[in-house]
Structures are given as structure tokens and as C-alpha cells.
N, C-alpha and C. Protein backbone atom coordinates (compact mmCIF):
# COMPACT_ATOMS: atom_id res chain seq x y z
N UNK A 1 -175.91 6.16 -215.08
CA UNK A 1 -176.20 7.41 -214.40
C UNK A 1 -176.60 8.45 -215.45
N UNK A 2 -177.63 8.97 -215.23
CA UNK A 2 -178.13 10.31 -215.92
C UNK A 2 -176.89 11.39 -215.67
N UNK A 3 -177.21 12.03 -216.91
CA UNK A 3 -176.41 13.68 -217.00
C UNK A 3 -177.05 15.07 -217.05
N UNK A 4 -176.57 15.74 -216.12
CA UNK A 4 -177.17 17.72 -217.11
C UNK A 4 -175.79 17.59 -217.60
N UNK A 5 -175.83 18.69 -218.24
CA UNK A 5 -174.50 19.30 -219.29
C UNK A 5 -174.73 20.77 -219.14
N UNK A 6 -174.41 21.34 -218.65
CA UNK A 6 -174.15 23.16 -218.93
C UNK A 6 -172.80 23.58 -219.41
N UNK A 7 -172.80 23.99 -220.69
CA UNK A 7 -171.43 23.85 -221.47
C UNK A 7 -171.49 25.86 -221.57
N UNK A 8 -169.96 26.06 -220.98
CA UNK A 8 -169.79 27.06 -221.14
C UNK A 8 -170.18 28.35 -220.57
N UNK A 9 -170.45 28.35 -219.47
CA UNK A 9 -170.49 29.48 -218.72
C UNK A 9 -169.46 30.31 -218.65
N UNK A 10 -170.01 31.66 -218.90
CA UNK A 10 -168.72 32.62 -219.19
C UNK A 10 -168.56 33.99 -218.15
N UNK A 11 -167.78 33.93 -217.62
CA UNK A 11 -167.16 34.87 -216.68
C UNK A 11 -166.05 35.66 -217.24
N UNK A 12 -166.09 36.90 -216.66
CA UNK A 12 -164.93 37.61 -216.98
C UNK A 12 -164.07 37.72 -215.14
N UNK A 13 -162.95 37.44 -214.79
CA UNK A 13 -162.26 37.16 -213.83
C UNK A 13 -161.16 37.80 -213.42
N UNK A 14 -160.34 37.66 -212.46
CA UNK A 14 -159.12 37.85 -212.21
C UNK A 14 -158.49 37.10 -211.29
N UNK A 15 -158.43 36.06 -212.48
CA UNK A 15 -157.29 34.81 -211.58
C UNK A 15 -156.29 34.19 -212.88
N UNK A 16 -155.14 34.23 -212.18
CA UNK A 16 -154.15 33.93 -212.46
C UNK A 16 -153.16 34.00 -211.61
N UNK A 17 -151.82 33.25 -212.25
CA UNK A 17 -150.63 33.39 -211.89
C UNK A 17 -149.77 34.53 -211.70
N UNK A 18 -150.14 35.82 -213.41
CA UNK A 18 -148.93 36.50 -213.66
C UNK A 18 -149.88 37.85 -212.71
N UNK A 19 -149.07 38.81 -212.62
CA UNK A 19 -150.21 40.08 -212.37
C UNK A 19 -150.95 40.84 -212.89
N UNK A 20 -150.20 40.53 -214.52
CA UNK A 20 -151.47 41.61 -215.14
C UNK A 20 -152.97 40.79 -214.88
N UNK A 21 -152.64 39.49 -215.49
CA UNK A 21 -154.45 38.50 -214.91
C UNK A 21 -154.66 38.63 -214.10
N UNK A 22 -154.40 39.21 -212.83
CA UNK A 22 -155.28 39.40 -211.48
C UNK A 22 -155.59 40.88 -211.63
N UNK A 23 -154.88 41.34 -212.28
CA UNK A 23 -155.15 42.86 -212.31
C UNK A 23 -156.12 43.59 -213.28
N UNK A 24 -155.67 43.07 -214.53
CA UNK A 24 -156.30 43.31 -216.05
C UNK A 24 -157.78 42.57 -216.03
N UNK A 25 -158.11 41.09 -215.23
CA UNK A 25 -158.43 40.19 -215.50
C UNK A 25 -158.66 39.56 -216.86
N UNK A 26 -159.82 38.15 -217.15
CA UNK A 26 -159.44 37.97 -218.64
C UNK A 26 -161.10 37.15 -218.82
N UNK A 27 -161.50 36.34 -219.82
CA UNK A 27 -162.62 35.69 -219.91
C UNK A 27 -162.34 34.18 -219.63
N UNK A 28 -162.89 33.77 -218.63
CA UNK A 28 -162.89 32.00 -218.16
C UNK A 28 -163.96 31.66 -218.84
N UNK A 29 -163.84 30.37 -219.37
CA UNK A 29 -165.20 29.50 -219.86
C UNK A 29 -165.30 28.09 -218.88
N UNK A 30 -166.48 28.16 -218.12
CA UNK A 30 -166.97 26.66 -216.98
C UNK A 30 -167.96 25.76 -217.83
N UNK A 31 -167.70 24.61 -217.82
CA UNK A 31 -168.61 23.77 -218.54
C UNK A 31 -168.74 22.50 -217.29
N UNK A 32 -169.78 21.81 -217.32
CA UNK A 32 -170.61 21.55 -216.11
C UNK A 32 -170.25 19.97 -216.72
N UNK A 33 -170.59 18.94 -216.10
CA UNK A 33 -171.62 17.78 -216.00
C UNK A 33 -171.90 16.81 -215.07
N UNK A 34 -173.10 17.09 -214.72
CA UNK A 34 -173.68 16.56 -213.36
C UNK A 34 -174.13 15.33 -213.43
N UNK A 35 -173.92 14.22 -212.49
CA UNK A 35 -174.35 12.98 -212.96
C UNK A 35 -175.39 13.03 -211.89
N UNK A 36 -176.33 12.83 -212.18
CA UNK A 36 -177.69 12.28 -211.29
C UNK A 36 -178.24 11.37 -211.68
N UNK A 37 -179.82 11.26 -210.97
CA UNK A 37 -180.75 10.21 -210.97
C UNK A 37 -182.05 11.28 -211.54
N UNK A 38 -182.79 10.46 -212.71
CA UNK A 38 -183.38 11.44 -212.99
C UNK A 38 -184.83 10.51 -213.01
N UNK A 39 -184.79 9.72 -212.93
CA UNK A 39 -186.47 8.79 -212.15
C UNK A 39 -187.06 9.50 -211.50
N UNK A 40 -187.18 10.55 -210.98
CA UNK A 40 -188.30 11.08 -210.63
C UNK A 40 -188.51 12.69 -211.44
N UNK A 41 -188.03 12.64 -212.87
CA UNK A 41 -188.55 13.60 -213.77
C UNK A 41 -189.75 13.12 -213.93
N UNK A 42 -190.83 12.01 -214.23
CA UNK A 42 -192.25 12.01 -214.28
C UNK A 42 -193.00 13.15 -213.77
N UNK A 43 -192.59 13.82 -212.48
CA UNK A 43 -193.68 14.72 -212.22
C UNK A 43 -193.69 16.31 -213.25
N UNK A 44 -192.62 16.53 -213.87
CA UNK A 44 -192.48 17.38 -214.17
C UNK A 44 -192.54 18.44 -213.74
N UNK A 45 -192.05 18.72 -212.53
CA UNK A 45 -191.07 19.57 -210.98
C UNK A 45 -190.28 19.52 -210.81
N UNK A 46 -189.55 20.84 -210.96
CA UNK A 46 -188.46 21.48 -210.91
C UNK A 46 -187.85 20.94 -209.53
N UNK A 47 -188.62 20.52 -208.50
CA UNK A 47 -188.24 20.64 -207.39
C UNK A 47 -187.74 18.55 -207.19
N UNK A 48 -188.17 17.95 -208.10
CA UNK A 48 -188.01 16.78 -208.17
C UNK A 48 -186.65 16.59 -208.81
N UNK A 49 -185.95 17.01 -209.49
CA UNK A 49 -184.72 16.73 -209.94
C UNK A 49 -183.19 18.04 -209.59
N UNK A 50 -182.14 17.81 -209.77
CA UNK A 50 -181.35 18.99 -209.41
C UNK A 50 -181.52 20.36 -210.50
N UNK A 51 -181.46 21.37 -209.76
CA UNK A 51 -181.65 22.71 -210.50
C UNK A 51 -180.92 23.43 -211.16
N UNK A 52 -180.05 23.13 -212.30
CA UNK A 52 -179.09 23.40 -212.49
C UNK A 52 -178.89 25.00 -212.51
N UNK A 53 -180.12 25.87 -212.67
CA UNK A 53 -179.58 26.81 -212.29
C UNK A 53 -178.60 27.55 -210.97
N UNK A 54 -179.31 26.35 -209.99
CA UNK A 54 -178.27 26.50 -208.56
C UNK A 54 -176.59 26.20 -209.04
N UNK A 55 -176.41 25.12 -209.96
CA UNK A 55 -175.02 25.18 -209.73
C UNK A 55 -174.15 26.36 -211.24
N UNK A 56 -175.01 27.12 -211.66
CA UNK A 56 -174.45 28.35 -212.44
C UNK A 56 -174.21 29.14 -211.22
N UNK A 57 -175.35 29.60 -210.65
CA UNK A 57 -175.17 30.27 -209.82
C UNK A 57 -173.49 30.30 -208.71
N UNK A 58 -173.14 28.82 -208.19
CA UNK A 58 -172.45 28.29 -207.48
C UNK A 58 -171.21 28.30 -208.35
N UNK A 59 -171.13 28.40 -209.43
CA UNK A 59 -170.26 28.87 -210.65
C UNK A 59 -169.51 30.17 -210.24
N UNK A 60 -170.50 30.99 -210.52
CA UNK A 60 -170.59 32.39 -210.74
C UNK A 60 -170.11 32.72 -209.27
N UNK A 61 -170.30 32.09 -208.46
CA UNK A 61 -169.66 32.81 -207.16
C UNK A 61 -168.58 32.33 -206.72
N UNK A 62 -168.06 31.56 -207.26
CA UNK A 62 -166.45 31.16 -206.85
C UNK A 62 -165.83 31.75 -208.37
N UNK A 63 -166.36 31.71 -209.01
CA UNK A 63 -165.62 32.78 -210.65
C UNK A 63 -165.54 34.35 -210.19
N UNK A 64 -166.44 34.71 -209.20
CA UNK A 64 -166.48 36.39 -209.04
C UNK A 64 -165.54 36.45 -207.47
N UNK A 65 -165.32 35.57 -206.87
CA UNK A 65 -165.26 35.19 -205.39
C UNK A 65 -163.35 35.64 -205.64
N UNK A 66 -162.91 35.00 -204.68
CA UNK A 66 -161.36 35.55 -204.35
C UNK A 66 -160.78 35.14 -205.28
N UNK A 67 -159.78 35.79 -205.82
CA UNK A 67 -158.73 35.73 -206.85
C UNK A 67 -158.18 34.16 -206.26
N UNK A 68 -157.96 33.67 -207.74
CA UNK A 68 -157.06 31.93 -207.06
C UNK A 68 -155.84 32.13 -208.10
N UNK A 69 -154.79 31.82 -208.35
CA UNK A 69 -153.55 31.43 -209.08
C UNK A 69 -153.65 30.34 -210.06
N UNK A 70 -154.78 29.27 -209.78
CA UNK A 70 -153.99 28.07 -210.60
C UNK A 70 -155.82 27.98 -210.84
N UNK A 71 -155.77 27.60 -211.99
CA UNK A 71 -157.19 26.93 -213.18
C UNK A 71 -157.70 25.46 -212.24
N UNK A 72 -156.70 25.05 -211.36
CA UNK A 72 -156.80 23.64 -210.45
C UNK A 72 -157.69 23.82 -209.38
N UNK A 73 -157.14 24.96 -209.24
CA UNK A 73 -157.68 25.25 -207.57
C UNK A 73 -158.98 25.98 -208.23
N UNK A 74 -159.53 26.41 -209.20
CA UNK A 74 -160.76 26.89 -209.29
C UNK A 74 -161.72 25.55 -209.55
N UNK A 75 -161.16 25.07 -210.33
CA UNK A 75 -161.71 23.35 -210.79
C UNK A 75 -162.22 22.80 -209.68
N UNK A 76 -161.21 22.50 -208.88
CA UNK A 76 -161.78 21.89 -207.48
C UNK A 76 -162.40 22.37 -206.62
N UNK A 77 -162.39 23.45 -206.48
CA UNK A 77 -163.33 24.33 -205.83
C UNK A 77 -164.76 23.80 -206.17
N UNK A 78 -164.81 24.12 -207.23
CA UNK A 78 -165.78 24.15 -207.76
C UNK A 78 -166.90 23.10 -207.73
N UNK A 79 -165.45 21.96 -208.24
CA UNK A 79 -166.43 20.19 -207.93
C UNK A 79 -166.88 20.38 -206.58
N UNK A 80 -166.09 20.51 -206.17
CA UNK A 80 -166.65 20.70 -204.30
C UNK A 80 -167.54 21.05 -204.14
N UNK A 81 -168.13 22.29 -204.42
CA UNK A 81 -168.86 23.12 -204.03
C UNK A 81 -170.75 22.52 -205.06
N UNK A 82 -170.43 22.17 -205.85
CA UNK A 82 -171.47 21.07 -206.89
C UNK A 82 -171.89 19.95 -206.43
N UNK A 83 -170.80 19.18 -205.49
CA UNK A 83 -171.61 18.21 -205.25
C UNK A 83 -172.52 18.17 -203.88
N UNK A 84 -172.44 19.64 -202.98
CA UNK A 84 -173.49 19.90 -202.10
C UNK A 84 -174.82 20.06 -203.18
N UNK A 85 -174.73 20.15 -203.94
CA UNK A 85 -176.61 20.28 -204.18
C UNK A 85 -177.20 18.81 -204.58
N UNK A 86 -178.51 19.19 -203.74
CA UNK A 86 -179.26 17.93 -203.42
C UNK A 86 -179.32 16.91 -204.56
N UNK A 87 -179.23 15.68 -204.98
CA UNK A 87 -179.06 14.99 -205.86
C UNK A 87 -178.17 14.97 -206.96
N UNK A 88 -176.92 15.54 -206.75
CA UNK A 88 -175.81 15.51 -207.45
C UNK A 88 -174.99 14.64 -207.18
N UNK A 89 -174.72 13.15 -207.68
CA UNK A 89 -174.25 12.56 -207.24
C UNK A 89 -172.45 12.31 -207.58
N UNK A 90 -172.24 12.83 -209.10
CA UNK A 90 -170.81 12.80 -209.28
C UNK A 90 -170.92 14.17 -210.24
N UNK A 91 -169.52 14.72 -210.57
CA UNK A 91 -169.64 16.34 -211.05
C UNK A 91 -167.80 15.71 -212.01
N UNK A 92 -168.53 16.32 -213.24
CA UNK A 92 -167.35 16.91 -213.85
C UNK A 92 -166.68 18.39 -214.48
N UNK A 93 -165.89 18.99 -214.27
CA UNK A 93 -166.07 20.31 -214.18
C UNK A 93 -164.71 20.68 -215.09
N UNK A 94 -164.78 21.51 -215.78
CA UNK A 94 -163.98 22.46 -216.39
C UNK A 94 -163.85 23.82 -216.72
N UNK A 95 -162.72 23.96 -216.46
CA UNK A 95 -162.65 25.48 -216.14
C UNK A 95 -161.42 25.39 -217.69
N UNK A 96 -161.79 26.55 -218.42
CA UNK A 96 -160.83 26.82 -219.66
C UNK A 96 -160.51 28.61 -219.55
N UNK A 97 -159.37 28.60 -219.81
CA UNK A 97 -158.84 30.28 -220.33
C UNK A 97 -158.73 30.18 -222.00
N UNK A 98 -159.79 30.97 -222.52
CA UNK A 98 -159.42 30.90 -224.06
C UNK A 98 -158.46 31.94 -224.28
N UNK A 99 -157.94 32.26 -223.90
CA UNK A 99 -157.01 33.33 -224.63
C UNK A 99 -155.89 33.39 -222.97
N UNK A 100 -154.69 32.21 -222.79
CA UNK A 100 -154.03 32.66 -222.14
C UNK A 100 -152.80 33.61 -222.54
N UNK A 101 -151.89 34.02 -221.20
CA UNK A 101 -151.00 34.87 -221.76
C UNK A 101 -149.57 33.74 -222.14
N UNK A 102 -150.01 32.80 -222.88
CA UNK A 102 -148.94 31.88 -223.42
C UNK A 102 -148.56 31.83 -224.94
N UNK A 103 -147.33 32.77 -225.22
CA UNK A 103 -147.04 32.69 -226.68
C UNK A 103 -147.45 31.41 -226.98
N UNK A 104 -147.88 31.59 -228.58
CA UNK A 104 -148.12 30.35 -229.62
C UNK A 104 -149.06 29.05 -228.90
N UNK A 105 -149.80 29.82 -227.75
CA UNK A 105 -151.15 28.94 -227.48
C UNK A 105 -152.18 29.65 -228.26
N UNK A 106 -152.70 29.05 -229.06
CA UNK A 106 -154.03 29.60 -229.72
C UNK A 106 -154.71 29.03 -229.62
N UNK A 107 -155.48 27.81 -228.68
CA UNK A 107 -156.48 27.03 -228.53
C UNK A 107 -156.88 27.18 -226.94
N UNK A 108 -156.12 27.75 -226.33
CA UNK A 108 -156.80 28.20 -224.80
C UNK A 108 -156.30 26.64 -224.38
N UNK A 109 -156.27 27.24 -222.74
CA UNK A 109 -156.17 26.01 -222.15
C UNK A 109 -157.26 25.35 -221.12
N UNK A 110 -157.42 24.27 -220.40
CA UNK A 110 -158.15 23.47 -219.69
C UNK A 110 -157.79 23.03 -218.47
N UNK A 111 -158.72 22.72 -217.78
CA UNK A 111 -158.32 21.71 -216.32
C UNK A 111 -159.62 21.18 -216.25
N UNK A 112 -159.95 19.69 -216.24
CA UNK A 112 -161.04 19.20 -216.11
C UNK A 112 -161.20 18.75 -214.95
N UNK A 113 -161.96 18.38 -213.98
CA UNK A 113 -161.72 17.29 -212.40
C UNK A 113 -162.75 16.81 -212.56
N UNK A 114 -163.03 15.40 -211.88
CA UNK A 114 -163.91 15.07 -211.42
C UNK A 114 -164.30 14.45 -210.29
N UNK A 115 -165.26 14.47 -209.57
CA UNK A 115 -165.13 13.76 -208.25
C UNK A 115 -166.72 13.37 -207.87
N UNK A 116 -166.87 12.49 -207.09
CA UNK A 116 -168.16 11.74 -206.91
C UNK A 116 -168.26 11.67 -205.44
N UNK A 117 -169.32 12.03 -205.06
CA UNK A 117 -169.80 11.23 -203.43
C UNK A 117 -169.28 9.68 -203.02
């Protein structure tokens, strides 16, 4: 199976657990990868393969969309919402907080999902 990769889409948010992150909000990083079929890139039309700008977009509106509590529930959302676009056949998705409010985390944390038609 072919891949896009969109690594790192960056939102500023307000989701979390504690209240200052829903309140304060903080910076999320989304990194993409779409498994498709890409045999019909020959024509060189946009309209022949998936657009990945549709699923930034589809990003960006569940990142700006209702406050969620858990990095899980944005993850899955998200796969969800990725594998409606036309020729997306499996989605891996991650959602990271680089800077949570967790003493002596200095590497940010992750939730990856993946899920397939």
C-alpha cells in the first residue's frame, strides 16, 4: 500500500484533562499517514489521488472543534473522520502535546491509532 505522510501539523488548543489546558490552552502537534492506492498518479490530477490538503483541513477542525479531555479521544476522532475521504484506505494518526503539564516530562507525550476500512 502507498503512503502520504503529513508530519506535524500544529495547532494551538484547549484540550485537556486539568483546567488550566482547557482554559490557558497549549500547542498540539498531528502527524498524518494515509495509506492509499496511488496507480492512478499517471495523470497528474489532483483530483485522481487523495488531497491531502482535505485531511489538514479535517485536522484543523476537530483541533479547533470542542474541547476533548483525553489525546485518545482526539486520535480517534480523528482516524475516523480521515478515513471518509475518497481513497483513503487505512489512516495512522498522532496526536502529541510537546510540552505537557507533567513534571520531569521533557519529551512531550503521544497517542498514535490506527484504523483501516
Amino acid at each position: 500500500m502507498d503512503r502520504i505522510i503529513v508530519e506535524r501539523i500544529v495547532c494551538f488548543a484547549y484540550h485537556g484533562v486539568l483546567l488550566e489546558e482547557q482554559t490557558l490552552g497549549q500547542e498540539f502537534q498531528v502527524s498524518l499517514e494515509l495509506g492509499v492506492d496511488l496507480s492512478a498518479h499517471s495523470d497528474d490530477q489532483i483530483d485522481a489521488v487523495p488531497d491531502y490538503r482535505t485531511a489538514v483541513s479535517m485536522v484543523e477542525e476537530i483541533m479547533y472543534g470542542q474541547s476533548q479531555r483525553l489525546l485518545e479521544t482526539l486520535a480517534c476522532n480523528i482516524a475516523d473522520k480521515l478515513l471518509s475521504i475518497p481513497g483513503v484506505l487505512e489512516v495512522a494518526v498522532e496526536v502529541r502535546k510537546p510540552n505537557p503539564p507533567i513534571p520531569g516530562v521533557q519529551g512531550g507525550v503521544s497517542v498514535m491509532v490506527t484504523r483501516g476500512k
